[in-house]
C-alpha atoms as a PDB file:
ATOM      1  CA  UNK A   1      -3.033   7.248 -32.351  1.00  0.00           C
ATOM      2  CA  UNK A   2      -2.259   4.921 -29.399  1.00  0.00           C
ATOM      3  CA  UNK A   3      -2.770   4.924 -25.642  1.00  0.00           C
ATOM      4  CA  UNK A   4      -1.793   3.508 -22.747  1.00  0.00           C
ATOM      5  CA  UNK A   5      -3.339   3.231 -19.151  1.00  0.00           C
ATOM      6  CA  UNK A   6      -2.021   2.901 -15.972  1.00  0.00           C
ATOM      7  CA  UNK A   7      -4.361   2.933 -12.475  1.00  0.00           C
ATOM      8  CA  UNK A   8      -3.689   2.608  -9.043  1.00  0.00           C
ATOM      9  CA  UNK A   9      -6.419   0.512  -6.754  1.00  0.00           C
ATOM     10  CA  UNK A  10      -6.844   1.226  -3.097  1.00  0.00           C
ATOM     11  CA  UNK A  11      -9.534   0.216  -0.872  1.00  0.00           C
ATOM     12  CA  UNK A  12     -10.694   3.584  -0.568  1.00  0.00           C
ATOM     13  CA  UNK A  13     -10.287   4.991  -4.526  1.00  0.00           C
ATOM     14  CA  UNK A  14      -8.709   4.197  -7.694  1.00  0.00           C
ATOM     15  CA  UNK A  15      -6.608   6.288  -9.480  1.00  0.00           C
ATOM     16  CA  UNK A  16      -5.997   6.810 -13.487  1.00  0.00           C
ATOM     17  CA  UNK A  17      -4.277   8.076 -15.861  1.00  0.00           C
ATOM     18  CA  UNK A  18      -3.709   7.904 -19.577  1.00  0.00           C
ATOM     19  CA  UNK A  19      -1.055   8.858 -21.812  1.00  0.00           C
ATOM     20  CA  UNK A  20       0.746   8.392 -25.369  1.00  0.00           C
ATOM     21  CA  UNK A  21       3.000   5.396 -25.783  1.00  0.00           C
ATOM     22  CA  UNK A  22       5.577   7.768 -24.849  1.00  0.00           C
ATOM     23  CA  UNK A  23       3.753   8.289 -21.504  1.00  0.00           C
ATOM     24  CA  UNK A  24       3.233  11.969 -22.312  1.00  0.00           C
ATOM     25  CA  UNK A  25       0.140  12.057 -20.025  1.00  0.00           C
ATOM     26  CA  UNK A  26      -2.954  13.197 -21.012  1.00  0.00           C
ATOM     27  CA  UNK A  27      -5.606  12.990 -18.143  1.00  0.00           C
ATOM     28  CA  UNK A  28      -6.190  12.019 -14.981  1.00  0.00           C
ATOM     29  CA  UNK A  29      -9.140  10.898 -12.807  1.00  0.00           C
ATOM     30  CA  UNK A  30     -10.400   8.812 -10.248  1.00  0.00           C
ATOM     31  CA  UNK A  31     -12.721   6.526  -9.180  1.00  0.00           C
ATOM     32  CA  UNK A  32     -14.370   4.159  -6.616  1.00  0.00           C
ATOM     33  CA  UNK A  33     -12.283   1.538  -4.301  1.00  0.00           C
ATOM     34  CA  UNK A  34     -10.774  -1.582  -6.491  1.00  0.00           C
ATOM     35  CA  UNK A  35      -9.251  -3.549  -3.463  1.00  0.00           C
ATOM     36  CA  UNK A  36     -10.835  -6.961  -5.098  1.00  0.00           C
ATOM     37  CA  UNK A  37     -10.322  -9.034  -2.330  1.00  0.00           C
ATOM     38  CA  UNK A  38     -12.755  -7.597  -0.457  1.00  0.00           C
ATOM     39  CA  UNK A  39     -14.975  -5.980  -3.350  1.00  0.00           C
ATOM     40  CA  UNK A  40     -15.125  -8.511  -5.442  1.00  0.00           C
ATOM     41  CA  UNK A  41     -13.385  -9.048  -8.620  1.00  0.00           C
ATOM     42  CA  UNK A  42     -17.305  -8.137 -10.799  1.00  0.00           C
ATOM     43  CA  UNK A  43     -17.744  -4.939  -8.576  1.00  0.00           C
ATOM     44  CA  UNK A  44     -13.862  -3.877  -8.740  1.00  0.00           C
ATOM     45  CA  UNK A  45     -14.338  -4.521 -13.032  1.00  0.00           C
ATOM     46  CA  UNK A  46     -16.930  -2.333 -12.998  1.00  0.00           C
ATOM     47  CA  UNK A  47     -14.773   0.872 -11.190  1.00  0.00           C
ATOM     48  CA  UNK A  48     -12.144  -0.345 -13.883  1.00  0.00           C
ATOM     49  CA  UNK A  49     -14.646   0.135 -17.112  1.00  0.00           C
ATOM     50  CA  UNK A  50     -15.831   3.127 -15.798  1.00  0.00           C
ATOM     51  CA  UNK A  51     -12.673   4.768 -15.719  1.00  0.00           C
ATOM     52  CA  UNK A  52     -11.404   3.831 -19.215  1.00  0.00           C
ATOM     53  CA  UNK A  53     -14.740   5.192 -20.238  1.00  0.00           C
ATOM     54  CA  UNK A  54     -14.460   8.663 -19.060  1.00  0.00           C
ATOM     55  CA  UNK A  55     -10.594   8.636 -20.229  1.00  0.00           C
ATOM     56  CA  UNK A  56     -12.292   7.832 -23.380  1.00  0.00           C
ATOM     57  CA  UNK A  57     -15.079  10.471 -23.241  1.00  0.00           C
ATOM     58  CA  UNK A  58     -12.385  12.920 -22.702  1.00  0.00           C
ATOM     59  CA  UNK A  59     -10.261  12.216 -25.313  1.00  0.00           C
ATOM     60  CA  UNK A  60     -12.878  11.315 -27.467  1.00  0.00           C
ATOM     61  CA  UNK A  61     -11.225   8.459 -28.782  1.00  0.00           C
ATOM     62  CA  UNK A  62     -12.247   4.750 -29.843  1.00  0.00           C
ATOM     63  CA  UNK A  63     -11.546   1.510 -27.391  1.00  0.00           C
ATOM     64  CA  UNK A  64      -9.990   0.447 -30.042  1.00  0.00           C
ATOM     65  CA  UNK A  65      -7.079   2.631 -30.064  1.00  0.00           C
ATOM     66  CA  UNK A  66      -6.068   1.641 -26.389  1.00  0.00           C
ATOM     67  CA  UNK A  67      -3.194  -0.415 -26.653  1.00  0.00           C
ATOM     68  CA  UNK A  68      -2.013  -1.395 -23.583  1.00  0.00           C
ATOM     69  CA  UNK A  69      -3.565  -1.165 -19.537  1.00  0.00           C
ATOM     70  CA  UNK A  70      -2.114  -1.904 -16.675  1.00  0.00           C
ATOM     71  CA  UNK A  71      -3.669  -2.055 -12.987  1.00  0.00           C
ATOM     72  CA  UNK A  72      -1.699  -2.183  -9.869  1.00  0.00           C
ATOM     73  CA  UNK A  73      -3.954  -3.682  -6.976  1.00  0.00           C
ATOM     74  CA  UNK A  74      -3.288  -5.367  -3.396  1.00  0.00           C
ATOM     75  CA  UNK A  75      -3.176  -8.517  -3.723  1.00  0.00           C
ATOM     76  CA  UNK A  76      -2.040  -8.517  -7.476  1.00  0.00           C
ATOM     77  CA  UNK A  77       1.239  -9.892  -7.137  1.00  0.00           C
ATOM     78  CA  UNK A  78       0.150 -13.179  -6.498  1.00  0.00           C
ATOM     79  CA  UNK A  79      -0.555 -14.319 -10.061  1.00  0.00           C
ATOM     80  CA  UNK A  80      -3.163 -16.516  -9.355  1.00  0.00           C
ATOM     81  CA  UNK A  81      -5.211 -14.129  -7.578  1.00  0.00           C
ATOM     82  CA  UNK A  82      -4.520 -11.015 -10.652  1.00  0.00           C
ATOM     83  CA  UNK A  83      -5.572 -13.567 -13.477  1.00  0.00           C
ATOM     84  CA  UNK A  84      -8.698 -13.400 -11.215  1.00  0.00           C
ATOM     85  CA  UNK A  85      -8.737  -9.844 -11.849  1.00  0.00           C
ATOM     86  CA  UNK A  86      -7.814 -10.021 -15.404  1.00  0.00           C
ATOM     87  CA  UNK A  87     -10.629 -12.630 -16.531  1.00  0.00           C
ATOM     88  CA  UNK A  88     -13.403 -10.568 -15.135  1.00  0.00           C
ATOM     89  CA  UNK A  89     -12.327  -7.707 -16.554  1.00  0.00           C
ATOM     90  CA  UNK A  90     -12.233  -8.951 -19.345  1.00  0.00           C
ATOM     91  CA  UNK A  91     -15.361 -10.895 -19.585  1.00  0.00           C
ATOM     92  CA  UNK A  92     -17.574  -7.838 -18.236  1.00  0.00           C
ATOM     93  CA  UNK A  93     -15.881  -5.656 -20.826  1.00  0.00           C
ATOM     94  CA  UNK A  94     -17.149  -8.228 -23.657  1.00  0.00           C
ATOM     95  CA  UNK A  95     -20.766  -7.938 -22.420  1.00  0.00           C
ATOM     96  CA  UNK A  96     -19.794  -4.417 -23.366  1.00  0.00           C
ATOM     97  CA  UNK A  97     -19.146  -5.180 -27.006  1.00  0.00           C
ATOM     98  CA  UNK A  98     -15.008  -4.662 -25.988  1.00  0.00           C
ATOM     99  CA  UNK A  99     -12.370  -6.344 -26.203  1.00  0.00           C
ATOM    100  CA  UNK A 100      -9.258  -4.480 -25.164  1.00  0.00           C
ATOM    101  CA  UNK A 101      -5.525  -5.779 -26.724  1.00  0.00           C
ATOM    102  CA  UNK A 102      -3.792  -5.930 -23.620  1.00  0.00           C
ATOM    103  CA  UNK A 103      -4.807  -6.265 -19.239  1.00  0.00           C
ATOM    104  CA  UNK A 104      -2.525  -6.419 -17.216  1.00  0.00           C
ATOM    105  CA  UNK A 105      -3.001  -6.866 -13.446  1.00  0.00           C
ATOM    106  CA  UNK A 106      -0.131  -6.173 -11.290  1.00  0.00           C
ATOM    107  CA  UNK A 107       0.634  -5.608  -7.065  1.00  0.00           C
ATOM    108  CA  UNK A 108      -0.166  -1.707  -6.023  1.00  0.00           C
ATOM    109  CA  UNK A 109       3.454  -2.452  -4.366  1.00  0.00           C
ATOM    110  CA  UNK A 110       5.264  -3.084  -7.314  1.00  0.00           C
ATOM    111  CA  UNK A 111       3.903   0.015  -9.646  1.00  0.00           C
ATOM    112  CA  UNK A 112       4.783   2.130  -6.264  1.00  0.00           C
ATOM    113  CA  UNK A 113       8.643   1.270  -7.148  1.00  0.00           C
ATOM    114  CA  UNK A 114       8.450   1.686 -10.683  1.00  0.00           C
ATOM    115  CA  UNK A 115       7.102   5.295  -9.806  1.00  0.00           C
ATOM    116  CA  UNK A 116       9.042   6.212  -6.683  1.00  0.00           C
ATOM    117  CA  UNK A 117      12.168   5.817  -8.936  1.00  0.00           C
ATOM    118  CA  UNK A 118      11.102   6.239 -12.669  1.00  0.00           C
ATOM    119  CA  UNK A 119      11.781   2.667 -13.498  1.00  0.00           C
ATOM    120  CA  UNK A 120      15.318   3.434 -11.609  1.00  0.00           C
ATOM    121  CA  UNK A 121      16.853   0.998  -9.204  1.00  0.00           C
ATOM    122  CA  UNK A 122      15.940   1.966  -5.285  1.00  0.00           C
ATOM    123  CA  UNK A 123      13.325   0.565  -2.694  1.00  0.00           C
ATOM    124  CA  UNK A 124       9.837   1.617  -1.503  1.00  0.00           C
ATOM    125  CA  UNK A 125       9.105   0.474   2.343  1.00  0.00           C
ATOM    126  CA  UNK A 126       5.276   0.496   2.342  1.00  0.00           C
ATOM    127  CA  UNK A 127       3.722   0.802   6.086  1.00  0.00           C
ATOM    128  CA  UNK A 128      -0.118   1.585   5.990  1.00  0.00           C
ATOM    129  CA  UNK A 129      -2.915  -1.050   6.973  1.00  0.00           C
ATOM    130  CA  UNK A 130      -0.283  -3.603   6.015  1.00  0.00           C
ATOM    131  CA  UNK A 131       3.884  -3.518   5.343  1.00  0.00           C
ATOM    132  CA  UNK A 132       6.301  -4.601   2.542  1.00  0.00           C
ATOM    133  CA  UNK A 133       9.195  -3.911   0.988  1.00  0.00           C
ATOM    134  CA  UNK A 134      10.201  -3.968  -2.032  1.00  0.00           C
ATOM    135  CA  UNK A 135      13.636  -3.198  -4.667  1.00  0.00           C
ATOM    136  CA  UNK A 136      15.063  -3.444  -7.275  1.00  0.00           C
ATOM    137  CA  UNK A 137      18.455  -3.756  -8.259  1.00  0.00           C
ATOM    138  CA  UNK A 138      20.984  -2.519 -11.032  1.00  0.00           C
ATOM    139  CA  UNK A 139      19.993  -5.502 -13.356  1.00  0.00           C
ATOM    140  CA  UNK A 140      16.628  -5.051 -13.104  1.00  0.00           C
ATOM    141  CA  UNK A 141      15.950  -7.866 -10.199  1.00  0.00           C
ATOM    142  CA  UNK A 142      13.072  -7.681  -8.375  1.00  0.00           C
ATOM    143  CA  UNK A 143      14.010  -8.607  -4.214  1.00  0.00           C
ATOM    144  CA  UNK A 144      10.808  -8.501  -1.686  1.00  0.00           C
ATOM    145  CA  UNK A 145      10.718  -8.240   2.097  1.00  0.00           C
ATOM    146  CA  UNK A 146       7.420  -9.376   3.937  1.00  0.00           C
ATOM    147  CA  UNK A 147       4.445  -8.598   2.629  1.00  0.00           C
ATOM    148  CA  UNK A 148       2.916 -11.967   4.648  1.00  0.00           C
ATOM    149  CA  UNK A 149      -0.451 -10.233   5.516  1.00  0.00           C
ATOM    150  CA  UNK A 150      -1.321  -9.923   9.539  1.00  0.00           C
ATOM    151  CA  UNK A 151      -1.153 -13.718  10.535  1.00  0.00           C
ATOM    152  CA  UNK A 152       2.246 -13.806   9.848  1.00  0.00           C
ATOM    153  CA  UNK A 153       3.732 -10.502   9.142  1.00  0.00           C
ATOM    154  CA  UNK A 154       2.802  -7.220   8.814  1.00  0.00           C
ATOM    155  CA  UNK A 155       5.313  -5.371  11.211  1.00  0.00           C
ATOM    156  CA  UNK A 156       5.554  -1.717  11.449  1.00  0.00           C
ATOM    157  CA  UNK A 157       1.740  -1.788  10.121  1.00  0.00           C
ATOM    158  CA  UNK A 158      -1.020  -0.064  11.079  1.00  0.00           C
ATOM    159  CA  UNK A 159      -2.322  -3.245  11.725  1.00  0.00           C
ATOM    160  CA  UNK A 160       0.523  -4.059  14.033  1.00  0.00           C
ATOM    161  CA  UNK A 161       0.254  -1.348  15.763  1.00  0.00           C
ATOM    162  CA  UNK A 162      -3.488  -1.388  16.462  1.00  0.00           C
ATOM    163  CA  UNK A 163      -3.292  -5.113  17.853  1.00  0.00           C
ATOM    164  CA  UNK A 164      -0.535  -4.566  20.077  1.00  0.00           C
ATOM    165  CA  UNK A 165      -2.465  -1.192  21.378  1.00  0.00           C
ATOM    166  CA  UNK A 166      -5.770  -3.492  21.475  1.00  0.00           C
ATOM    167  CA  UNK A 167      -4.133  -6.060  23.827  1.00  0.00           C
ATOM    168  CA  UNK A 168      -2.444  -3.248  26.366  1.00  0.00           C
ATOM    169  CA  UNK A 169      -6.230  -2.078  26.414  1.00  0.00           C
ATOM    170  CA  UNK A 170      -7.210  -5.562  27.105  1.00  0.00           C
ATOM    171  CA  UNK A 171      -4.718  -6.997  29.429  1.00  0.00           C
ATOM    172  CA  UNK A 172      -5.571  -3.471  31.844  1.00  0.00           C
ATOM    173  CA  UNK A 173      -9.060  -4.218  31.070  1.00  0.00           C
ATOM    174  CA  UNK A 174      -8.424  -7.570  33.156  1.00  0.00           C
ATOM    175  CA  UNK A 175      -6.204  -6.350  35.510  1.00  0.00           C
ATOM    176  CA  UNK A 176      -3.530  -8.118  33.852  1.00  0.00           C
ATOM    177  CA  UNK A 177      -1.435  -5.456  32.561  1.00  0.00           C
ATOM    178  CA  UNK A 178      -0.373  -1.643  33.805  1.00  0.00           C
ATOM    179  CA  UNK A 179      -2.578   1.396  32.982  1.00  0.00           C
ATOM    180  CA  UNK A 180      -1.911   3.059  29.846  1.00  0.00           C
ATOM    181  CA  UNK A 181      -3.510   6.250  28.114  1.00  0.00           C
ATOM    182  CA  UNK A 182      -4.362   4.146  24.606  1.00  0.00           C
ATOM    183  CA  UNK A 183      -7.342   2.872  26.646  1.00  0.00           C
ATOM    184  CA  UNK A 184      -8.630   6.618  27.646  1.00  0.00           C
ATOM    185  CA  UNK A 185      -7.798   7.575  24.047  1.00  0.00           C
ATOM    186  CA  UNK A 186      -9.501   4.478  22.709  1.00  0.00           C
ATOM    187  CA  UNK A 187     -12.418   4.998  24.671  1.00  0.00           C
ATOM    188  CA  UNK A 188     -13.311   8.716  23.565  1.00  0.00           C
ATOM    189  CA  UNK A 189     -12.890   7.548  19.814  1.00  0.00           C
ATOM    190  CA  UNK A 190     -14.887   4.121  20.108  1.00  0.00           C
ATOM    191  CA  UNK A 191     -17.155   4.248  22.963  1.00  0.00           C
ATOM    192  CA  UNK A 192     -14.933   1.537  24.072  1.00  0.00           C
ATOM    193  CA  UNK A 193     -14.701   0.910  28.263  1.00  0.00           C
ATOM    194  CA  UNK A 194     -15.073  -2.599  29.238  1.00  0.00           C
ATOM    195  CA  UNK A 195     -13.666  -6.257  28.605  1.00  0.00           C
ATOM    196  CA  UNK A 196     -17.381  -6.509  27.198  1.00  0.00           C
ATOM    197  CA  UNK A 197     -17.522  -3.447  25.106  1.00  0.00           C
ATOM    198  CA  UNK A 198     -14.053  -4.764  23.255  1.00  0.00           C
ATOM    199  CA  UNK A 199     -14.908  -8.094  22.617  1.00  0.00           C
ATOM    200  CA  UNK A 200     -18.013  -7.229  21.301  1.00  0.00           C
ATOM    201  CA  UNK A 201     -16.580  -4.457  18.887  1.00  0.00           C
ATOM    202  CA  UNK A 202     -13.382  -7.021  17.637  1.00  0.00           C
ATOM    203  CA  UNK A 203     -15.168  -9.882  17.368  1.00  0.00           C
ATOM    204  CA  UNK A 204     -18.754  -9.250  16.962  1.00  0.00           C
ATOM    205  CA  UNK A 205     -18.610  -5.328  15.121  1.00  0.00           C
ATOM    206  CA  UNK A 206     -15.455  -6.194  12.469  1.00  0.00           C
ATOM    207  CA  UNK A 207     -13.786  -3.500  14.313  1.00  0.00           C
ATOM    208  CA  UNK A 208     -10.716  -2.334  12.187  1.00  0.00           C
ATOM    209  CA  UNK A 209      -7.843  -3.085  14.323  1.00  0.00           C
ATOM    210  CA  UNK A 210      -5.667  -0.728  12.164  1.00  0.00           C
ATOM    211  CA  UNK A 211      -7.750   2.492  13.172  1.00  0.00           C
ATOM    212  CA  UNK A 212      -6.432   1.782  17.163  1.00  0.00           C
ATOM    213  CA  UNK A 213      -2.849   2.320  15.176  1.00  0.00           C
ATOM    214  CA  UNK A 214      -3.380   6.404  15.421  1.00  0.00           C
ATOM    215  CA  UNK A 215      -4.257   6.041  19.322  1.00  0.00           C
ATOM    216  CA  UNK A 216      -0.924   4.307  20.096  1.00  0.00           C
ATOM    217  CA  UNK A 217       0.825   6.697  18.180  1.00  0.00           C
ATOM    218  CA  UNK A 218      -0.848   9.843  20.153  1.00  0.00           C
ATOM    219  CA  UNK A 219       0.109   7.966  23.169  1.00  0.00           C
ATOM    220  CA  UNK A 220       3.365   7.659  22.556  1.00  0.00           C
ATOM    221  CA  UNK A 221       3.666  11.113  21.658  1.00  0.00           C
ATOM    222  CA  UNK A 222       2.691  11.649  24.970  1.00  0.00           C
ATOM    223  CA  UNK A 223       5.862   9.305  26.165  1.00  0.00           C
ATOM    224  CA  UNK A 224       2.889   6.913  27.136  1.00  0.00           C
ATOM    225  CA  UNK A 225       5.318   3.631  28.584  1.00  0.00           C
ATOM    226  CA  UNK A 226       3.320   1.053  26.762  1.00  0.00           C
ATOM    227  CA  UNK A 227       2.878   3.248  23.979  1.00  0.00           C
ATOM    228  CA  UNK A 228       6.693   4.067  23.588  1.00  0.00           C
ATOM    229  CA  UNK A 229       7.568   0.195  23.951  1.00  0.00           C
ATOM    230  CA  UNK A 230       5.088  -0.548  20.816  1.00  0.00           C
ATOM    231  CA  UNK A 231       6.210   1.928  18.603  1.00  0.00           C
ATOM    232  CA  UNK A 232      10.312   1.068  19.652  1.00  0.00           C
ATOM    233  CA  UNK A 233       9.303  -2.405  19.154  1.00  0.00           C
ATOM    234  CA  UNK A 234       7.185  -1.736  15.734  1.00  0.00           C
ATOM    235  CA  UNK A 235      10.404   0.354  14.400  1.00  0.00           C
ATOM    236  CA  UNK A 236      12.559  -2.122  15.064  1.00  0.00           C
ATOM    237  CA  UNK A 237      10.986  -4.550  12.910  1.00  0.00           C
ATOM    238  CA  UNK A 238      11.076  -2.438   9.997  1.00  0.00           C
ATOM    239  CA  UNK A 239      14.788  -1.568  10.345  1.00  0.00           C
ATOM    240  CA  UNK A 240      14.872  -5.541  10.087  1.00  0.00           C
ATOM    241  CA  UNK A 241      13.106  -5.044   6.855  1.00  0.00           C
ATOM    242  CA  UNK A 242      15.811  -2.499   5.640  1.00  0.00           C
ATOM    243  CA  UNK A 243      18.512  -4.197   6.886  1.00  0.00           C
ATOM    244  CA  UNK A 244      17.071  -7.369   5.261  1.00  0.00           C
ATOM    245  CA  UNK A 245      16.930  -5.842   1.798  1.00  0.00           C
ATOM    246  CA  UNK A 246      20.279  -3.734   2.041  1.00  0.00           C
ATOM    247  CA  UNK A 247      22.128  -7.597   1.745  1.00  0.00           C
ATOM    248  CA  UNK A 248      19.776  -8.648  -0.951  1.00  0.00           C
ATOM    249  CA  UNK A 249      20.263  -5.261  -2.697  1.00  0.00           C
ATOM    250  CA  UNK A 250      24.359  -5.433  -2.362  1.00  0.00           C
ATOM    251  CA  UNK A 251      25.423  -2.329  -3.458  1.00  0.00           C
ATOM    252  CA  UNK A 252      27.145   0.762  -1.431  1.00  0.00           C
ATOM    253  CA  UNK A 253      24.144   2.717  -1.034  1.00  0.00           C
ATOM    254  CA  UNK A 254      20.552   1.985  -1.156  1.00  0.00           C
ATOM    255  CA  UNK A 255      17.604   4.859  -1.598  1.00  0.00           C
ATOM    256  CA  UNK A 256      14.518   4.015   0.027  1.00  0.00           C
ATOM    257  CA  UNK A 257      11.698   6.013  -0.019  1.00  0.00           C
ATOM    258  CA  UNK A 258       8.731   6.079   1.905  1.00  0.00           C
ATOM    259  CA  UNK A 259       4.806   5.045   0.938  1.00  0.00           C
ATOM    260  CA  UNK A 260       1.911   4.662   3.119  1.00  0.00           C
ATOM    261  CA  UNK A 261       0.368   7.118   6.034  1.00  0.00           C
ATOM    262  CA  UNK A 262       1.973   5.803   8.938  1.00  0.00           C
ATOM    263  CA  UNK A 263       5.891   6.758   7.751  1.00  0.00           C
ATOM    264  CA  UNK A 264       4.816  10.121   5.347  1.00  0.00           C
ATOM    265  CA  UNK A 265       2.903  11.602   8.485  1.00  0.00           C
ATOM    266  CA  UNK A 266       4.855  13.635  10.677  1.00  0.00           C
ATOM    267  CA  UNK A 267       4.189  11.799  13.952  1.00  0.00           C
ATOM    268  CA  UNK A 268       6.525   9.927  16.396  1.00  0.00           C
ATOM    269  CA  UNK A 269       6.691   6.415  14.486  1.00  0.00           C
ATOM    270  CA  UNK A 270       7.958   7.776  11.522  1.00  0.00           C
ATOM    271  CA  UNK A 271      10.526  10.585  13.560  1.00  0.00           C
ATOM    272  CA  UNK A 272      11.717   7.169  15.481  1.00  0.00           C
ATOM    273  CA  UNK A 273      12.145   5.447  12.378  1.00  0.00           C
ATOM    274  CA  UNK A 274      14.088   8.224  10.878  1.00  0.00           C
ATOM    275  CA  UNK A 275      16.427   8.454  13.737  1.00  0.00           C
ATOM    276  CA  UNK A 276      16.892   4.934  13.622  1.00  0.00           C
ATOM    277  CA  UNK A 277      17.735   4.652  10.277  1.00  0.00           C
ATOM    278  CA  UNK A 278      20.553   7.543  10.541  1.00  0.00           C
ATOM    279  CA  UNK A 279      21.865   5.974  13.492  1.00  0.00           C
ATOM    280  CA  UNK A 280      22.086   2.306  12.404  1.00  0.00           C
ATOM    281  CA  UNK A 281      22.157   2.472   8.424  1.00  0.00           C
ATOM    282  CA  UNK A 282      23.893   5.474   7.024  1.00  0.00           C
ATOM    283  CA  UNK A 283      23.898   3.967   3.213  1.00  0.00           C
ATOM    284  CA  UNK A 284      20.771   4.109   3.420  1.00  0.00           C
ATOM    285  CA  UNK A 285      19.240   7.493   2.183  1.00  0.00           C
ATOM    286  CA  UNK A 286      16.031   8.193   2.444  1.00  0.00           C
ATOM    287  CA  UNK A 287      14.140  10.369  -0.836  1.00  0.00           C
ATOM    288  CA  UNK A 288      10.563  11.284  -1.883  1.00  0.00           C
ATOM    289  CA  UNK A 289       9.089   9.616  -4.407  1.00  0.00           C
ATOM    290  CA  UNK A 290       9.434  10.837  -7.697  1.00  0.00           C
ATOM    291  CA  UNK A 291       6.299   9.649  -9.188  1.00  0.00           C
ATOM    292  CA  UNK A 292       3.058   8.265  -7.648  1.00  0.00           C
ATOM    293  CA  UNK A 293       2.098   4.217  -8.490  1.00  0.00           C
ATOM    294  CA  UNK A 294      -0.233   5.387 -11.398  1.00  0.00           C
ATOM    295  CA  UNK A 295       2.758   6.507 -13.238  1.00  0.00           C
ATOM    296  CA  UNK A 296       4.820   3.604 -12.516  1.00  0.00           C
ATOM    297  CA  UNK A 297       1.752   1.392 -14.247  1.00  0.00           C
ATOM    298  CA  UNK A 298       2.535   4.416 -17.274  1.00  0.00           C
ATOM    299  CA  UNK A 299       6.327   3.393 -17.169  1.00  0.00           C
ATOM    300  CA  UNK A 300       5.746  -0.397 -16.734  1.00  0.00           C
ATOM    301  CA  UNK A 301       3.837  -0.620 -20.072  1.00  0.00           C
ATOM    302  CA  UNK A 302       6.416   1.408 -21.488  1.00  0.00           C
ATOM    303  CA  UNK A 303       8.790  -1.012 -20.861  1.00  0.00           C
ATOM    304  CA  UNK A 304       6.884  -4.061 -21.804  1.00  0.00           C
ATOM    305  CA  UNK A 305       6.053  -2.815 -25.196  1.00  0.00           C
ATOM    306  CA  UNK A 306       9.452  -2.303 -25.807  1.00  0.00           C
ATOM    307  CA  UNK A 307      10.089  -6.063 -25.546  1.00  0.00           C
END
């Protein structure tokens, strides 16, 4: 008998599953963080192995009889960067005495669509640490909407979000800008109080700018002014997105669904976002996904064998 693998890398876990070539799924399981760019690609191959092993040990099956695995990761749909990926998985699997028929490394965003629709045509608008968006139309077309990483894009991101929050904080800190509750809020979570005590924490501590994201969105909640404008503003750039992708897409009516904390948590970004949607863009509809990324990987190989 055959298998197939599909997985799902994050920074903070990776998720598996294997199946039939049918994609009947067998088992599932997860593992350690496989976000390569800042793991490594050696460390991230290692979380890989280790999961094909236990779906192995499960099954108790041979190496062998894995046909096909796929691996959706950030930063995998820049080719360059997942035949990075690829080659060291493939060389620390021959120091294991295996050599697997077919690796496959692939963007965490584009296994998300494959799942969210069952291989279907629709759209996934990804907002978490970073933002993207991506469809795919009747003929099979893939179309993309930023996805430029926080120097040059990243809107509606927790990212976003955290940096404008960071700079109210710091603009009041100078007596440059008006008062604003993100700086109480950010103080009780980080210690945080003082020009000093921010500049040391950004640019001397790594802070992650995303986790301010949260605070803003309390704030606003709390119809915080400089709050409210950031997550208006924020919002606005994602209905750009939408509106970006509904002329690529072309068709009547487009069905987007949502990925990513920031727009699946009920909070005041995503309610704005919803309302904005209904009032401005009423093809589009918005629907849960039907499948998470790991299953997309499952329906990806599907596809690919078929050619």
């Amino acid at each position: 008998m055959e298998y197939i693998i599909g997985m799902d890398g994050g920074g903070t876990k990776t998720n598996c599953v294997i199946a039939d070539t049918e994609g009947n799924i067998l088992y599932k399981t997860t593992g350690g963080p496989s976000n390569f760019l800042i793991s490594g690609t050696e460390e991230v191959s290692k979380v890989i192995f280790e999961l094909i092993e236990n779906c192995k040990n499960q099954l108790n099956i041979n190496y062998s009889e894995i046909k096909f695995i796929l691996i959706g990761v950030t930063g995998g749909g820049r080719r360059t960067d997942s035949e990075r990926l690829e080659k060291s998985f493939i060389s620390f699997s021959k120091l294991k005495g295996i050599e697997f028929e077919n690796v496959l490394v692939e963007s965490d965003a584009r296994i998300a669509l494959e799942g969210a629709f069952s291989g279907k045509p629709g759209s996934i608008l990804i907002a978490g640490t970073g933002s993207i968006m991506f469809g795919k139309d009747e003929d099979g077309n893939i179309h993309r909407v930023g996805g430029f990483g926080r120097f040059l894009g990243d809107e509606g991101s927790g990212y976003s979000i955290g940096h404008k929050g960071l700079v109210a904080v710091a603009k009041e800190f100078d007596g440059r800008g008006e008062h604003s509750d993100i700086t109480r809020l950010l103080n009780e979570k980080f210690s945080i109080d003082s020009s000093e005590s921010l500049i040391t924490k950004v640019y001397k501590d790594n802070f992650n700018i995303a986790s301010a994201a949260p605070l803003v969105i309390d704030a606003a909640s709390g119809n915080d002014k400089i709050a409210v404008r950031i997550i208006d503003e924020e919002t606005e750039a994602l209905i750009s997105y939408i509106e970006t992708m509904v002329k690529k897409i072309d068709k009547p009516v487009l069905n987007i669904s949502f990925i990513g904390g920031i727009l699946l948590s009920d909070n005041v970004f995503s309610r704005t976002l919803r309302d904005k949607i209904a009032k401005i863009l009423p093809n589009v509809i918005l629907i849960e996904a039907e499948n998470p990324p790991e299953v997309g990987a499952l329906l990806m190989i599907k596809r690919l064998l078929k050619k």
